[in-house]
Protein backbone atom coordinates (compact mmCIF):
# COMPACT_ATOMS: atom_id res chain seq x y z
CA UNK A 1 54.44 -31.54 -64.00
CA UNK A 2 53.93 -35.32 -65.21
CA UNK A 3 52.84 -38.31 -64.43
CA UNK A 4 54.10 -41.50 -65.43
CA UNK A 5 51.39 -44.66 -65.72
CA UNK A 6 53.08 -47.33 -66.10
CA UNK A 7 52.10 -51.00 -67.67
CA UNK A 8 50.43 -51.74 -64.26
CA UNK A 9 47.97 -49.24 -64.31
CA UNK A 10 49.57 -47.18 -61.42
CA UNK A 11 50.74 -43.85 -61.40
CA UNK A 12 54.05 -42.14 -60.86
CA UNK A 13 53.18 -38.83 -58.95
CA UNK A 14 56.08 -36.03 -58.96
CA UNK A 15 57.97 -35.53 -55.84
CA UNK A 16 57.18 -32.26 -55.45
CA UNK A 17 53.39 -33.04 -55.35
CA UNK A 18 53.68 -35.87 -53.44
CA UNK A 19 55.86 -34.15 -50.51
CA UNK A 20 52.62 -31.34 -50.24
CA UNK A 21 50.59 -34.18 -48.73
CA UNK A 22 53.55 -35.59 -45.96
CA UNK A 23 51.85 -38.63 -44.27
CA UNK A 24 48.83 -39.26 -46.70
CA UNK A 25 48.64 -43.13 -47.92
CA UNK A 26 44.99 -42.94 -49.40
CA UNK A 27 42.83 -40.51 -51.99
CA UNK A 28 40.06 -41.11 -53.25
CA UNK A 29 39.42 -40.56 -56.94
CA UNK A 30 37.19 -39.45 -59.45
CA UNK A 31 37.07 -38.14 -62.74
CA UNK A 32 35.36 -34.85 -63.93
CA UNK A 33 35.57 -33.14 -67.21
CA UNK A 34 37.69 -35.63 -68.29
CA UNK A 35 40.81 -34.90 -65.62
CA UNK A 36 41.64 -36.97 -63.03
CA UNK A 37 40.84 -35.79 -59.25
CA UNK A 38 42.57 -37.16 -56.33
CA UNK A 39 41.46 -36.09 -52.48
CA UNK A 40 43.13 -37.05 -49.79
CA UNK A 41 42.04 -39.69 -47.30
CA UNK A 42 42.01 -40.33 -43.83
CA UNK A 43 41.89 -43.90 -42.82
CA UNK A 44 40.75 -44.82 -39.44
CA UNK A 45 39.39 -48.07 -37.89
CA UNK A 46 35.59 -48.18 -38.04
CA UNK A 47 35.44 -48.63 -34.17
CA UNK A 48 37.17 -45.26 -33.28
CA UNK A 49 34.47 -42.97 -34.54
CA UNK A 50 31.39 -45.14 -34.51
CA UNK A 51 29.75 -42.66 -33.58
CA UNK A 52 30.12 -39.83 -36.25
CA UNK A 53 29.35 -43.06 -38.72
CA UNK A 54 25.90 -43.56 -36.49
CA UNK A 55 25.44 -39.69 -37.39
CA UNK A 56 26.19 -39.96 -41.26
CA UNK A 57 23.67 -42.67 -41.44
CA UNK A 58 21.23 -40.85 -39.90
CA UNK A 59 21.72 -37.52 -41.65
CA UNK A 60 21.19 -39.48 -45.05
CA UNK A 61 18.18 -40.76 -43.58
CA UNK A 62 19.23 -44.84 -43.43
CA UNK A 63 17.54 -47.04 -40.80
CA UNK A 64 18.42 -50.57 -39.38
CA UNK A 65 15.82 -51.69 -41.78
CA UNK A 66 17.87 -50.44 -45.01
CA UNK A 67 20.83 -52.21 -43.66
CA UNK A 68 19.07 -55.68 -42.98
CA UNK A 69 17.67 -54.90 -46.87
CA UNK A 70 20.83 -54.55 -48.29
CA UNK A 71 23.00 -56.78 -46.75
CA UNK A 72 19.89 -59.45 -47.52
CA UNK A 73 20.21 -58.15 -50.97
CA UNK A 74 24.24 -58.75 -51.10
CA UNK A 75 23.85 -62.37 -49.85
CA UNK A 76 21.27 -63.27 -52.17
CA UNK A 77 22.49 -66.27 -54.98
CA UNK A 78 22.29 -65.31 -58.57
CA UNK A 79 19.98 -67.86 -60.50
């Protein structure tokens, strides 16, 4: 089947792809070997699973301290 990307950058998925994934809004994307992956996405506030965020953090081993670095880093001025 084909998609369609049109002049705005977007693409036109087929129905009958599209209808295999009934409620999904989001994927996320990637490319790999030069095709185009798409995953589907759950969104979900931040506040109604704090907790398994808390637990990603931690299993990738990132403190407070990281945090305070990076979000120092973010707000710094470019000269």
């Amino acid at each position: 089947m084909l998609a369609k990307l049109t002049t705005k950058n977007q693409l036109t998925l087929p129905k009958e792809i599209v209808k295999e994934f009934n409620g999904v809004e989001y994927f996320d994307t990637s490319v790999q070997d030069g095709r185009i992956i798409l995953v589907p996405v759950k969104m979900q506030p931040l506040d109604a699973n704090l907790a398994g965020v808390r637990k990603k953090m931690n299993d990738l081993g990132i403190t407070p301290e990281d945090i305070a670095e990076a979000v120092t880093w973010a707000r710094k001025k470019e000269s």
